[in-house]
Protein backbone atom coordinates (compact mmCIF):
# COMPACT_ATOMS: atom_id res chain seq x y z
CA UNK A 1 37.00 3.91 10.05
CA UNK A 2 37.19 3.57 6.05
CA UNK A 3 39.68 5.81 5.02
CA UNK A 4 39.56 3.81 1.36
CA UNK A 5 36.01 4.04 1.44
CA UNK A 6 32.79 1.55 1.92
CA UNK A 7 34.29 -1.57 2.24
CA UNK A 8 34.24 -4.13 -0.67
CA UNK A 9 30.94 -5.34 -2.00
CA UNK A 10 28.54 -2.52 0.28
CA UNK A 11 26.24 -1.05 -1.97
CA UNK A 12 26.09 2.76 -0.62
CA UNK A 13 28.27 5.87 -0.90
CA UNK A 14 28.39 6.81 2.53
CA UNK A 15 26.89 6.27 5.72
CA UNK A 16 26.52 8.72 8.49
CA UNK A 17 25.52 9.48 11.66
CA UNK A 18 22.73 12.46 12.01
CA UNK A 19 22.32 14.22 15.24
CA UNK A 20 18.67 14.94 16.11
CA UNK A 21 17.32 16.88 18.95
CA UNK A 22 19.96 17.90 21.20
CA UNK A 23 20.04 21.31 22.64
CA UNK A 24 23.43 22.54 21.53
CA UNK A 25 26.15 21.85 19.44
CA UNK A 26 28.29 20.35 22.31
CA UNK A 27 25.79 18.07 23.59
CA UNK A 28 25.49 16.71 20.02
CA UNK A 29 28.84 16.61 19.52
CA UNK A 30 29.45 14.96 22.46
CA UNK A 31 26.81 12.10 21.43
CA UNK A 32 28.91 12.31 18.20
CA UNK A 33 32.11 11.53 19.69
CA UNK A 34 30.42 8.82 21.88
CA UNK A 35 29.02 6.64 19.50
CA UNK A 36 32.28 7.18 17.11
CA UNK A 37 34.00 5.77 19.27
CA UNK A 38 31.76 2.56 20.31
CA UNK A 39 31.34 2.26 16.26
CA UNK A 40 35.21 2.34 16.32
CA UNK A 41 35.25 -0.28 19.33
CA UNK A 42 32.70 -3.09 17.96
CA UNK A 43 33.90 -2.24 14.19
CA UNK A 44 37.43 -3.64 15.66
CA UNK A 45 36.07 -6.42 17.65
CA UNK A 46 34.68 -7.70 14.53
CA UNK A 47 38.06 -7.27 12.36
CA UNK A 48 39.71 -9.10 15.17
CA UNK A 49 37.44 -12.14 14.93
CA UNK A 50 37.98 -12.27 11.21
CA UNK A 51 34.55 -11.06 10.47
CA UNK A 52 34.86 -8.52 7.48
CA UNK A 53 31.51 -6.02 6.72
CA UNK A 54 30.33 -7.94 3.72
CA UNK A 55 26.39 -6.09 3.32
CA UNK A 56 25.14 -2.75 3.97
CA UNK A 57 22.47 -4.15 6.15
CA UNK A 58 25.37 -5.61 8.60
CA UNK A 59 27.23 -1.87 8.55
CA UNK A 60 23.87 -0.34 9.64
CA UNK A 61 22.98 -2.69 11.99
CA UNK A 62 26.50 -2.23 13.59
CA UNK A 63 25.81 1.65 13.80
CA UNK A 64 22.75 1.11 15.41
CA UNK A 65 24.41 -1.21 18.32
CA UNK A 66 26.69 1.64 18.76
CA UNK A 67 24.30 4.32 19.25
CA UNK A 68 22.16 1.50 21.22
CA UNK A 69 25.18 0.89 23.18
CA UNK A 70 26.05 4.73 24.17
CA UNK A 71 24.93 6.76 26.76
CA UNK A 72 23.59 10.29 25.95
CA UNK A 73 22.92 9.03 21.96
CA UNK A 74 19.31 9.23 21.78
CA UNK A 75 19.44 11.79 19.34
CA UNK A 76 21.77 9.88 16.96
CA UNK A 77 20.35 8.57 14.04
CA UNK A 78 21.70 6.77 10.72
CA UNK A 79 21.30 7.93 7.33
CA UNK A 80 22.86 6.39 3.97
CA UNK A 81 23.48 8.10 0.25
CA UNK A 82 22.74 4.64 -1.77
CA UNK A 83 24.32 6.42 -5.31
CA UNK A 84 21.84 4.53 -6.97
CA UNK A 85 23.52 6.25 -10.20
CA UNK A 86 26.50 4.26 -9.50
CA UNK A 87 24.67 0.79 -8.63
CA UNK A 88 22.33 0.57 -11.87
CA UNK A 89 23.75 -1.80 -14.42
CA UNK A 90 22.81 -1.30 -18.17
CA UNK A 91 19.96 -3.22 -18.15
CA UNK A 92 18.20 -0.98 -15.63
CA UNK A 93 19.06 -3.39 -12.48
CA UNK A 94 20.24 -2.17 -8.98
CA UNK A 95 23.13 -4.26 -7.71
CA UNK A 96 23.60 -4.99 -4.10
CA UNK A 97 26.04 -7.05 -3.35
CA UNK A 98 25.58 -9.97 -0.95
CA UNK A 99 22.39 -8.37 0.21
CA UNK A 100 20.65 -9.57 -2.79
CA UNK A 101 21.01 -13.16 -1.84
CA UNK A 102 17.53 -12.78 0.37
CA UNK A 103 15.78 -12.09 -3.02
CA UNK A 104 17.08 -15.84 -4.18
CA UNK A 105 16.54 -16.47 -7.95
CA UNK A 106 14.81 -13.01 -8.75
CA UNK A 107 18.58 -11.58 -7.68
CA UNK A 108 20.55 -12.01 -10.82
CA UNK A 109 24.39 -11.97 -9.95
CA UNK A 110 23.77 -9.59 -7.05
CA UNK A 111 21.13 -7.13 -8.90
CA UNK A 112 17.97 -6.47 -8.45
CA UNK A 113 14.90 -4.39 -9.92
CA UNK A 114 13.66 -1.53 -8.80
CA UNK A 115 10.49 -3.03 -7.34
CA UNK A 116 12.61 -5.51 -5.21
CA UNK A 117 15.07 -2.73 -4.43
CA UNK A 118 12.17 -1.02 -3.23
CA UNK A 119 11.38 -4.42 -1.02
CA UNK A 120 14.93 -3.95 0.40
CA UNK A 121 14.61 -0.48 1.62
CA UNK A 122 11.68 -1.08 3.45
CA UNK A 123 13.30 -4.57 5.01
CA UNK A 124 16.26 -2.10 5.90
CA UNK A 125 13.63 0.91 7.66
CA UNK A 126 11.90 -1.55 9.68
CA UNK A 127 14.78 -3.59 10.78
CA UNK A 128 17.71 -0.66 11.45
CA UNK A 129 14.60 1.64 14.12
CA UNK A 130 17.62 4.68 13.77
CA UNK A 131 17.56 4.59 10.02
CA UNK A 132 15.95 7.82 8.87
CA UNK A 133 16.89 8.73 5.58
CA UNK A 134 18.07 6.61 2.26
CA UNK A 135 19.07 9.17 0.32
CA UNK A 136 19.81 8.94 -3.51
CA UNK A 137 17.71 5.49 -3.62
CA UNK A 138 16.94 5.54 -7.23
CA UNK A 139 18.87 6.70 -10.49
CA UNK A 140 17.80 9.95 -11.65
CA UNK A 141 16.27 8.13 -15.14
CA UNK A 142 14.19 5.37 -13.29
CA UNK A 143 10.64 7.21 -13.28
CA UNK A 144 9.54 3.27 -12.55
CA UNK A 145 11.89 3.38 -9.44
CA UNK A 146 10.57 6.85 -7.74
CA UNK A 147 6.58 5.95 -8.64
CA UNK A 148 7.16 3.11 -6.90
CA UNK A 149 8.80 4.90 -4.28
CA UNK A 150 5.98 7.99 -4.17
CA UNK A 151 2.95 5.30 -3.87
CA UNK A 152 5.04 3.52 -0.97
CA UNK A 153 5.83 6.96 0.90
CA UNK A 154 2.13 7.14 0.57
CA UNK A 155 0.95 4.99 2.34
CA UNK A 156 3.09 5.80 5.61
CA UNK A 157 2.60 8.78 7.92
CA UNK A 158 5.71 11.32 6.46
CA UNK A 159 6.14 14.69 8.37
CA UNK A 160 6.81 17.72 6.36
CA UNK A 161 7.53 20.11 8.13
CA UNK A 162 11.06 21.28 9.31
CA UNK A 163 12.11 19.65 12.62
CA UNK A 164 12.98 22.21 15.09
CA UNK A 165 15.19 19.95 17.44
CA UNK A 166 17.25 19.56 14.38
CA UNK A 167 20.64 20.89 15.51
CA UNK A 168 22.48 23.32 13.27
CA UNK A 169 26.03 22.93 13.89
CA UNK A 170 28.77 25.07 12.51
CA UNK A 171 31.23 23.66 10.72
CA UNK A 172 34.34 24.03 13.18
CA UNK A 173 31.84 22.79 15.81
CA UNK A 174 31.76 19.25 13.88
CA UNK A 175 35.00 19.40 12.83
CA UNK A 176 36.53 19.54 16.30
CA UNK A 177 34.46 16.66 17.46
CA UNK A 178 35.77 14.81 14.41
CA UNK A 179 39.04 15.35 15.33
CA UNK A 180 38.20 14.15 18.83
CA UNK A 181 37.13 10.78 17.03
CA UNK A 182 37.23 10.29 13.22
CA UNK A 183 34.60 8.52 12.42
CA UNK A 184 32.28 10.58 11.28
CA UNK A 185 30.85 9.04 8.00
CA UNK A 186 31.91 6.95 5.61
CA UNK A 187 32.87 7.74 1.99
CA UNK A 188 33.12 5.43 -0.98
């Protein structure tokens, strides 16, 4: 769907799709190869209106309407690498493109802090129900940033353990349901 990457101005490295649950590698892949193609469907609806992806929060909520919209995807989940590495300016600030505009004045040309960065990813977990992993959500130096992030995990319920309806697929598996429909993740 983005074969130059995240669009302009998205504040993540990829976004993906993660298959939970199913009982074999077909019937994931076949969920797979669903909701790639509804993404593909309402991602060109929305190109055709002249409505560009302009905020992570709008891409994720998009995958979630597919998956929503798909028969057979209740095991289809979203998950997003933010490369926080990549989004922290020198003076220890996250940015996030149009996203930061809910944060108003405390959003300095599109950046934020860690603490309101923080705010954002728990806006973005309750609002997108099929987001279930931000991965890479601080930069490796912030020790501020992951506190913060340890004292929030906290105070929700976390499982530990392995999940044993993950499916493990093999790699030609996957790749032949990619090549059934391309849209597998993103990359920027």
């Amino acid at each position: 769907a983005f074969p130059e990457g995240m669009p302009e101005g998205i504040p993540a490295r990829q976004c993906s799709f993660v298959l939970v649950g199913y009982d074999s590698v077909e019937a994931a892949a076949a969920a797979f190869a669903g909701v790639s193609a509804t993404f593909a469907a309402l991602l060109q609806r929305r190109q055709a209106e002249d409505r560009p992806l302009t905020s992570l929060k709008e891409l994720l909520e998009l995958m979630a309407k597919a998956i929503e919209q798909t028969p057979g995807a209740e095991g289809v989940f979203l998950s997003v690498d933010m490369d926080a590495d990549a989004l922290r300016t020198p003076e220890g600030r996250y940015r996030l493109g149009t996203d930061a505009a809910r944060f108003g004045e405390e959003a300095q040309e599109g950046a934020v802090g860690q603490e309101l960065l923080l705010e954002y990813y728990q806006l973005l977990a309750t609002d997108i129900s099929r987001l279930l992993a931000i991965e890479h959500s601080f930069a490796v130096g912030d020790t501020e940033g992951w506190a913060g992030a340890r004292a929030a995990a906290a105070l929700e319920e976390i499982a530990l353990e392995p999940d044993p309806r993950v499916v493990s697929a093999t790699a030609d598996a996957l790749a032949e349901a990619a090549q059934a429909s391309p849209q597998t993740a993103f990359h920027g």
